[in-house]
N, C-alpha and C. Protein backbone atom coordinates (compact mmCIF):
# COMPACT_ATOMS: atom_id res chain seq x y z
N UNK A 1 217.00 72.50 135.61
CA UNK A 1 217.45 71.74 134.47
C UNK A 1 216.29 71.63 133.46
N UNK A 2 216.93 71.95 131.71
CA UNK A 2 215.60 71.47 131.34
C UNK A 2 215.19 70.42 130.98
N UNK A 3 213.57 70.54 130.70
CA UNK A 3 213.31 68.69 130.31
C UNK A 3 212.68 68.85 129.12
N UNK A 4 212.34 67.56 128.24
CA UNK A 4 212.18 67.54 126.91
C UNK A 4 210.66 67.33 127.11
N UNK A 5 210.18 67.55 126.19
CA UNK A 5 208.37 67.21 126.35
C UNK A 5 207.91 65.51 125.58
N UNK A 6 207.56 64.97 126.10
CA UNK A 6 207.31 63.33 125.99
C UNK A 6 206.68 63.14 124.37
N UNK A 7 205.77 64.53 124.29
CA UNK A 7 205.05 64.27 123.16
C UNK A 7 205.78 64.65 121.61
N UNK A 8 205.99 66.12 122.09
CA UNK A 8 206.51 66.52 120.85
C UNK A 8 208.15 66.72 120.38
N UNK A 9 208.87 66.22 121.58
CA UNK A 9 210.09 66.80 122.04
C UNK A 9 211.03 67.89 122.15
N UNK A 10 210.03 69.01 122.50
CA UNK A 10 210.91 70.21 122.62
C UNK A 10 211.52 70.37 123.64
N UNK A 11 212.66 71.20 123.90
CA UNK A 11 213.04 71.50 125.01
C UNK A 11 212.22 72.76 125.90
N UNK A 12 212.41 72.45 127.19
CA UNK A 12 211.06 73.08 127.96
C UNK A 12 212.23 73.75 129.18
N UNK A 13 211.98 75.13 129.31
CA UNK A 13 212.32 75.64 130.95
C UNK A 13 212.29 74.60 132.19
N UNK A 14 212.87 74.60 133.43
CA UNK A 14 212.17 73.73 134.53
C UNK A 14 211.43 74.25 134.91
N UNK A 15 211.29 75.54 135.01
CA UNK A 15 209.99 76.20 136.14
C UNK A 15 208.73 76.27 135.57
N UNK A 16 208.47 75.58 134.22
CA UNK A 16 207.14 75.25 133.41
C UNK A 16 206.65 74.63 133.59
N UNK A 17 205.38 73.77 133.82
CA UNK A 17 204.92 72.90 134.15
C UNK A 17 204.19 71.88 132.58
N UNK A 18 203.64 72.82 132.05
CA UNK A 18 203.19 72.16 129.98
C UNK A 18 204.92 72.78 129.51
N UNK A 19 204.46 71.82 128.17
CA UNK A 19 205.49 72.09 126.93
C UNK A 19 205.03 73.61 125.78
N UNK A 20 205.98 74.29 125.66
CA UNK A 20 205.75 75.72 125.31
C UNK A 20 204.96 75.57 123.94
N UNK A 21 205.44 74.18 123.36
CA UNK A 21 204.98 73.95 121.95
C UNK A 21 203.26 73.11 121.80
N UNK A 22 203.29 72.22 122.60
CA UNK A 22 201.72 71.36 122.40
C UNK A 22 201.08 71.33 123.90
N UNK A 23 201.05 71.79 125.10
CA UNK A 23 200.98 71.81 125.92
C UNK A 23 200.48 70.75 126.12
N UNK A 24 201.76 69.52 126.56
CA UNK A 24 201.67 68.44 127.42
C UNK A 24 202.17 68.56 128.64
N UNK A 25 201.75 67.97 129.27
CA UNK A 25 202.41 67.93 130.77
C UNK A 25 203.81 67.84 130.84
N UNK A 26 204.67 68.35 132.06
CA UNK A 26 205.45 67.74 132.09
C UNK A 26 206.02 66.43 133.17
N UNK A 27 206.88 65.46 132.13
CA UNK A 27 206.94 64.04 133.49
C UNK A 27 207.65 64.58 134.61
N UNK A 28 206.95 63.87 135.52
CA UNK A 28 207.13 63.75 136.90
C UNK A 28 207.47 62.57 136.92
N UNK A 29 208.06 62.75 138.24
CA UNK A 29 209.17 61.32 139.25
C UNK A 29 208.15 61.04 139.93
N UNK A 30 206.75 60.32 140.04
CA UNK A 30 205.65 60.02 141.18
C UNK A 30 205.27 58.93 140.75
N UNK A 31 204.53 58.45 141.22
CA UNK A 31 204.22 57.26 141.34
C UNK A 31 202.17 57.34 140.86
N UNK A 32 201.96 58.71 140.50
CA UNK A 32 200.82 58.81 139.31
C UNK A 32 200.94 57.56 138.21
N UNK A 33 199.98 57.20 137.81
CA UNK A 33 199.80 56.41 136.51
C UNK A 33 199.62 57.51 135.79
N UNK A 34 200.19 57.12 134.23
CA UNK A 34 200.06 57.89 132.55
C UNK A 34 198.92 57.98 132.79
N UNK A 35 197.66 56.94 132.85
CA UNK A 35 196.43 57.23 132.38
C UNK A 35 195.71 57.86 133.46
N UNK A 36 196.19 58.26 134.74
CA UNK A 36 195.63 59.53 135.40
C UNK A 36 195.59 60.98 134.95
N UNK A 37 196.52 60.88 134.16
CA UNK A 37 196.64 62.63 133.50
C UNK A 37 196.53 62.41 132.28
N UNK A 38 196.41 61.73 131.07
CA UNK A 38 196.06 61.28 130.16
C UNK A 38 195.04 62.05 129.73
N UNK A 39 194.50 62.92 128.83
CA UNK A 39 193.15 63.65 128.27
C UNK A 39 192.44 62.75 127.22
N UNK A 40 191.24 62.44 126.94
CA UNK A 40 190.67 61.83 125.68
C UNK A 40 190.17 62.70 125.03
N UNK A 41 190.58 62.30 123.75
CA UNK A 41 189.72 63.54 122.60
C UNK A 41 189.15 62.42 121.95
N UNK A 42 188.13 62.88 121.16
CA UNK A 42 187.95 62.32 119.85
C UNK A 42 187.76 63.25 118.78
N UNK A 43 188.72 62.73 117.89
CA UNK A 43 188.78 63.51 116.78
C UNK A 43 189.31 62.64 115.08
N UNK A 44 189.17 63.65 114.56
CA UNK A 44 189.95 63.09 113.24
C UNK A 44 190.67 63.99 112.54
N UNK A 45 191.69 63.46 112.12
CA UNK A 45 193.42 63.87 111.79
C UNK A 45 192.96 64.42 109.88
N UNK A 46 192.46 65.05 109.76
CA UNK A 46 192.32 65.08 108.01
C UNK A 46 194.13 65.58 107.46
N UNK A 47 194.01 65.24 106.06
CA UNK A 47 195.14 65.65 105.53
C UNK A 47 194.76 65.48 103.75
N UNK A 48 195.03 66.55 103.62
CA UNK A 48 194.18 66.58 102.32
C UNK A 48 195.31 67.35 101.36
N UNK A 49 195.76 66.72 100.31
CA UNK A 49 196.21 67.14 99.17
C UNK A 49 195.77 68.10 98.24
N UNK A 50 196.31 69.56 98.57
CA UNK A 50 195.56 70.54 97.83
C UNK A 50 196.06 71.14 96.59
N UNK A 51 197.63 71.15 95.89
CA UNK A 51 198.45 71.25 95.25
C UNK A 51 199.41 70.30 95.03
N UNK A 52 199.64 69.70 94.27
CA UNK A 52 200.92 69.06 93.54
C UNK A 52 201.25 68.88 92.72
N UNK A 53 203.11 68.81 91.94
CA UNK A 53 203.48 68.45 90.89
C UNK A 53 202.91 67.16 90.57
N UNK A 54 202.55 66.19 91.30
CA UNK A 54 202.26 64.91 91.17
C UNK A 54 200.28 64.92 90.98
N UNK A 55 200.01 65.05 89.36
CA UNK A 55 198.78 65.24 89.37
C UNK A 55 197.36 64.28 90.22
N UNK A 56 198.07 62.86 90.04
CA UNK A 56 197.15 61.93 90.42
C UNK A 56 196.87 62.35 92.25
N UNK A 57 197.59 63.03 93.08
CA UNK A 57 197.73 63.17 94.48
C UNK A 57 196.54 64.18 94.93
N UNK A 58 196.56 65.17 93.58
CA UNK A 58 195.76 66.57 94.03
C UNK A 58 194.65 65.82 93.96
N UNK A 59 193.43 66.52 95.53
CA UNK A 59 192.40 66.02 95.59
C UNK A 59 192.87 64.70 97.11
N UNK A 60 193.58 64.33 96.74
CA UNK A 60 193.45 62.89 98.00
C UNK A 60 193.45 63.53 98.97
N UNK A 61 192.79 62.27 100.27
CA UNK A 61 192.28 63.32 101.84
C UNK A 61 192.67 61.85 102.94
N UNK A 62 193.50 61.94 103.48
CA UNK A 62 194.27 60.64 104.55
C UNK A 62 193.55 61.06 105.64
N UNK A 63 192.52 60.46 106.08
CA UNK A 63 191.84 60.61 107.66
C UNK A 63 192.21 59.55 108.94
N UNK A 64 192.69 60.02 109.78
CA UNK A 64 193.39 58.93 110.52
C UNK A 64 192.40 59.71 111.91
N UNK A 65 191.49 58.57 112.59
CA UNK A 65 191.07 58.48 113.96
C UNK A 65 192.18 59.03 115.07
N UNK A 66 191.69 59.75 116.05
CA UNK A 66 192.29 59.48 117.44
C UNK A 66 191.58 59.57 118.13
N UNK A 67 192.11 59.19 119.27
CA UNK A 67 191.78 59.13 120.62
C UNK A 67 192.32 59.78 121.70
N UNK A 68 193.36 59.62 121.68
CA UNK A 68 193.90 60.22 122.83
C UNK A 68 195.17 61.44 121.97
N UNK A 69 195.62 62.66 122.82
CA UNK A 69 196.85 63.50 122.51
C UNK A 69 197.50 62.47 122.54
N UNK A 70 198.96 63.07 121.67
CA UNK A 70 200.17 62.27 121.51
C UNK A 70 200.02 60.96 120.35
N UNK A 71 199.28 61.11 119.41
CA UNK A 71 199.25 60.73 117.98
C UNK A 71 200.09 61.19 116.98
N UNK A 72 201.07 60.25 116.51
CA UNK A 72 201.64 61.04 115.79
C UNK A 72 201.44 60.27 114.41
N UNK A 73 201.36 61.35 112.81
CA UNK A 73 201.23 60.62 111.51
C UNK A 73 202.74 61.24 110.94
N UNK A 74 203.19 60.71 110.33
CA UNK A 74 204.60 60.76 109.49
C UNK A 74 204.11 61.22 107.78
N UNK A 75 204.54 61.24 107.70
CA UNK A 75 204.49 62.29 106.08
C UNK A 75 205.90 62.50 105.64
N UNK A 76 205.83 61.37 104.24
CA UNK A 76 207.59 61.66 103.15
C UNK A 76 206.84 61.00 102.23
N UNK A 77 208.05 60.71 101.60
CA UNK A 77 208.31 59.91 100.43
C UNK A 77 208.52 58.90 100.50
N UNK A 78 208.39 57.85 101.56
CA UNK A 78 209.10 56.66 101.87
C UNK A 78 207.66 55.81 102.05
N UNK A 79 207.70 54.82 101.90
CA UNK A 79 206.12 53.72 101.62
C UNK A 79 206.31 53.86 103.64
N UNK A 80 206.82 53.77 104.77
CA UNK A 80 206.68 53.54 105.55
C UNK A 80 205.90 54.53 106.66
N UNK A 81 205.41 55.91 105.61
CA UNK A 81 205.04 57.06 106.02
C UNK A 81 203.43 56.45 105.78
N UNK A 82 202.67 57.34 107.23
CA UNK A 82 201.16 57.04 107.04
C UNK A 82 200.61 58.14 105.57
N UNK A 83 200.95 59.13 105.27
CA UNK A 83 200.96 59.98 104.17
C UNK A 83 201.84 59.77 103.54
N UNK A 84 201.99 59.04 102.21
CA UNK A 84 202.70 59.49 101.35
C UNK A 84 202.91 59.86 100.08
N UNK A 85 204.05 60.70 100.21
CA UNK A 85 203.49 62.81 99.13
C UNK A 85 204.94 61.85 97.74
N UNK A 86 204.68 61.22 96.74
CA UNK A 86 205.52 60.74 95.95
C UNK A 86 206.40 62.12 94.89
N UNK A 87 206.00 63.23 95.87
CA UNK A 87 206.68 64.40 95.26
C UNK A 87 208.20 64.30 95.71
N UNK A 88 209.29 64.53 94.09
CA UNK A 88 211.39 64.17 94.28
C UNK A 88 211.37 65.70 95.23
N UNK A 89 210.71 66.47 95.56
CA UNK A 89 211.20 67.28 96.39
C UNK A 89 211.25 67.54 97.51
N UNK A 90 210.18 66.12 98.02
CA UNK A 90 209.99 66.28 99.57
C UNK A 90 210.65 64.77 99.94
N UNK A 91 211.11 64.79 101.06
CA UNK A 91 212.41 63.99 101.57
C UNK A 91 211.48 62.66 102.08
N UNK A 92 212.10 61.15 102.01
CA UNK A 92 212.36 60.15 102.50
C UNK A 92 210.93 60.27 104.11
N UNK A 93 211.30 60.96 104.88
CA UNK A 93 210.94 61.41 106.04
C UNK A 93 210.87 62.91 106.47
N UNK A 94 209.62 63.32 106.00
CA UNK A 94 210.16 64.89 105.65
C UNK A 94 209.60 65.55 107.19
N UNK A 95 208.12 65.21 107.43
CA UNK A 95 207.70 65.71 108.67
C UNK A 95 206.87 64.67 109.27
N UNK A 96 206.52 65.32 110.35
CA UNK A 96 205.39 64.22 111.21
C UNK A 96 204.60 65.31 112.34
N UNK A 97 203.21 65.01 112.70
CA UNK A 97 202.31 66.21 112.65
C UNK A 97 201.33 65.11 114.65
N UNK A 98 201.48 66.10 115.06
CA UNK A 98 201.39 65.42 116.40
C UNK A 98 199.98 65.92 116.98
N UNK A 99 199.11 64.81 117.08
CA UNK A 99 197.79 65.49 118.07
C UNK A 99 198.16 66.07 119.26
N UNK A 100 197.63 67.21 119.85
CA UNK A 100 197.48 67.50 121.04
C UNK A 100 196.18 68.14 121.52
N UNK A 101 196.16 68.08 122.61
CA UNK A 101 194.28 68.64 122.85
C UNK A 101 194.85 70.09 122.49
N UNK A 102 195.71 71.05 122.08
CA UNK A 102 195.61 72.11 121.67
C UNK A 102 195.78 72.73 120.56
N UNK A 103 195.68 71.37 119.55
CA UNK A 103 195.70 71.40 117.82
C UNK A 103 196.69 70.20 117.27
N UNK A 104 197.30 70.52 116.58
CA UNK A 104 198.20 69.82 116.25
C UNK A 104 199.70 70.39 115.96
N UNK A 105 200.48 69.82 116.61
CA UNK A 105 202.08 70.36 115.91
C UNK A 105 202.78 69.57 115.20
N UNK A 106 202.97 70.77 114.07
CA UNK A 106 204.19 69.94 112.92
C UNK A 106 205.51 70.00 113.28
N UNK A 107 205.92 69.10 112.65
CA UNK A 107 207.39 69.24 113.18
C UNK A 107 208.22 68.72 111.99
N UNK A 108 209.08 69.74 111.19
CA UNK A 108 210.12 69.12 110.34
C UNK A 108 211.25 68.24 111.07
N UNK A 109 211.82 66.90 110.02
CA UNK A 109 212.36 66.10 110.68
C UNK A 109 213.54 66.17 110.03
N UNK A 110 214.16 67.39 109.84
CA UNK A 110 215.57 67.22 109.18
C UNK A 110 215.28 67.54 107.93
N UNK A 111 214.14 67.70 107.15
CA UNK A 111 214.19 67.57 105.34
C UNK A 111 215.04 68.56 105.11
N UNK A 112 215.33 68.13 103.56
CA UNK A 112 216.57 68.78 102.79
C UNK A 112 215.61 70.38 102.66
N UNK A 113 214.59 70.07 102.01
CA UNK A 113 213.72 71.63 101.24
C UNK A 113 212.70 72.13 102.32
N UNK A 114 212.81 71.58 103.83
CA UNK A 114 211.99 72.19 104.78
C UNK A 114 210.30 72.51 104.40
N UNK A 115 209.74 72.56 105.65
CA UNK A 115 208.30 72.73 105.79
C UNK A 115 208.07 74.19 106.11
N UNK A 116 207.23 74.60 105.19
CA UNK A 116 206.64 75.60 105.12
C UNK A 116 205.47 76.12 105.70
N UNK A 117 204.75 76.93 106.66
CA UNK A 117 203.32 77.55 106.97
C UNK A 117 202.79 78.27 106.01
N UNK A 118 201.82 77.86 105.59
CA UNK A 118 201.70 79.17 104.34
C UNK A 118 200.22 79.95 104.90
N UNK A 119 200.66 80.80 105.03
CA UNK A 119 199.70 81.91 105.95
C UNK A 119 199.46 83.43 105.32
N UNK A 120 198.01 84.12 105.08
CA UNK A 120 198.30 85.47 105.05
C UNK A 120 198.85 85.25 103.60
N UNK A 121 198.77 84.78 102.77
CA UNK A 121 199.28 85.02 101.02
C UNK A 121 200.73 84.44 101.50
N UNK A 122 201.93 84.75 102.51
CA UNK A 122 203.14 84.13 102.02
C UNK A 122 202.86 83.03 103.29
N UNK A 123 204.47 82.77 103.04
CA UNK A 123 205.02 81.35 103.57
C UNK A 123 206.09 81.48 104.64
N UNK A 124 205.94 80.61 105.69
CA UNK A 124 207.46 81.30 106.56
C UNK A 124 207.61 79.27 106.99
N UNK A 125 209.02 79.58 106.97
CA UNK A 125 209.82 77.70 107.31
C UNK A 125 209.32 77.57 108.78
N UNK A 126 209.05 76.67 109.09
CA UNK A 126 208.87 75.96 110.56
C UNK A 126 209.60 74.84 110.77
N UNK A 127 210.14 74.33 111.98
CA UNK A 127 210.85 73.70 112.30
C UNK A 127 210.00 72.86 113.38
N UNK A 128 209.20 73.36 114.30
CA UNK A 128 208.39 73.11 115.43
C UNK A 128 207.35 73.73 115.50
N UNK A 129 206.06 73.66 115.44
CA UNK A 129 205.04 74.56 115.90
C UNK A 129 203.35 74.58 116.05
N UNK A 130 203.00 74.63 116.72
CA UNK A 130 201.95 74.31 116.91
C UNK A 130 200.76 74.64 116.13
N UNK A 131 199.68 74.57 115.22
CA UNK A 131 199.69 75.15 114.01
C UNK A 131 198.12 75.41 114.23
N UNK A 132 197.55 75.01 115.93
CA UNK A 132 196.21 74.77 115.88
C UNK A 132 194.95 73.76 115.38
N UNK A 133 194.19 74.19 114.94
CA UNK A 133 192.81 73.04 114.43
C UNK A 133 192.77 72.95 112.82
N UNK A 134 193.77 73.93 112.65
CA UNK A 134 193.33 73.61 110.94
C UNK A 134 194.94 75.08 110.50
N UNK A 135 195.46 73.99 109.35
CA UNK A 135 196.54 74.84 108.95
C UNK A 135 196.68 74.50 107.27
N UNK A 136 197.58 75.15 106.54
CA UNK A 136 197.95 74.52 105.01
C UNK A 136 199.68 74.48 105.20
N UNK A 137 200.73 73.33 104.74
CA UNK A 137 201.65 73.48 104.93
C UNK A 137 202.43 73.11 103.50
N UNK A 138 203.76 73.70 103.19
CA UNK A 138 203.68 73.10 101.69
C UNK A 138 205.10 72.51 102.35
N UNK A 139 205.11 70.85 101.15
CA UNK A 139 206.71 70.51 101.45
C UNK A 139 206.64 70.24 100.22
N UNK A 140 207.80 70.49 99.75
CA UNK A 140 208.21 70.33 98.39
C UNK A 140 207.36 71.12 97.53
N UNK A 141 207.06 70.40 96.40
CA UNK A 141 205.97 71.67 95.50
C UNK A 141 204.50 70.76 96.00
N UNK A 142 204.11 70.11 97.24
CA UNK A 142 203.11 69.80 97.30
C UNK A 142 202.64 70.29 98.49
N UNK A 143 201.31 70.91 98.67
CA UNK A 143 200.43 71.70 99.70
C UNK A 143 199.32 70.94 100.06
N UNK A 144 199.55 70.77 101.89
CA UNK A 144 198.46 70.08 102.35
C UNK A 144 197.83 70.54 103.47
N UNK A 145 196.24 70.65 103.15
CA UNK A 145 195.86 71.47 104.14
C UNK A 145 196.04 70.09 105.28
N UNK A 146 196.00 70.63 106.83
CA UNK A 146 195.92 69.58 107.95
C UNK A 146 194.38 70.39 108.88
N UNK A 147 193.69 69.56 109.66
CA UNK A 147 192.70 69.78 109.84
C UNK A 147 192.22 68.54 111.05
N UNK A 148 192.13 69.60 112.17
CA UNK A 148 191.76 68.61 113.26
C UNK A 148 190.36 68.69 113.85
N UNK A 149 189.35 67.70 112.77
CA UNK A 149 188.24 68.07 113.22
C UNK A 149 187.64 66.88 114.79
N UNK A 150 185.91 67.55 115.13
CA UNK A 150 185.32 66.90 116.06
C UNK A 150 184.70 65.59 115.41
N UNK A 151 185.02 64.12 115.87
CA UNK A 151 184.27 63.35 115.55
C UNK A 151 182.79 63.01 115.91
């Protein structure tokens, strides 16, 4: 049967033991504590505004601490987002971008105009994916590099 991954929620094979997308563990029925398998990082979450219709934005850089995988920052248009891109083309709740000790994965959350990788001169839509230590993603007409450095 398959199971969903705790962190990022993809769906996962049973005979896997990590998630195909952020390699988290997968839960077990034991009687382990979370913070036995638990990894600590320290790092910092950069997010930096590199393009936008919205002139006053280009240039801004949102640094959010972690500690441990399984951090997640939200990114829309909505004041309740830890990033927020005041660009009419990127949605309410557009994405949200997840630490893992093996980079970070973005993950579109339904937006109307989707998240973009922009890689190699073009661009390809992502839905789920793990994007590594350092990526540029555009939503709407605004481009932000993400960047998971060592604290």
């Amino acid at each position: 049967m398959p199971w969903r991954c705790p962190v990022c929620g993809t769906e996962n094979r049973d005979d896997v033991l990590t998630c195909k997308v952020c390699g988290a563990y997968k839960p077990e029925a034991t009687t382990r504590k979370t913070a036995q398998i638990k990894e600590s990082i320290s790092a910092s979450l950069v997010v930096e505004v590199l393009e936008s219709p919205v002139e006053s934005l280009v240039g801004r850089r949102f640094e959010f601490k972690v500690g441990t995988p399984g951090a997640v920052i939200s990114v829309g248009r909505a004041v309740e987002n830890q990033v927020i891109v005041p660009d009419p083309a990127v949605s309410r709740r557009h994405l949200r971008l997840i630490v893992t000790s093996n980079g970070v994965v973005v993950e579109d959350l339904g937006s109307s105009n989707g998240t973009y990788l922009v890689e190699g001169g073009g661009e390809r839509l992502v839905k789920v994916e793990n994007v590594g230590r350092q990526a540029v993603v555009r939503v709407g007409g605004t481009k932000l590099r993400i960047a998971l450095l060592p604290s």
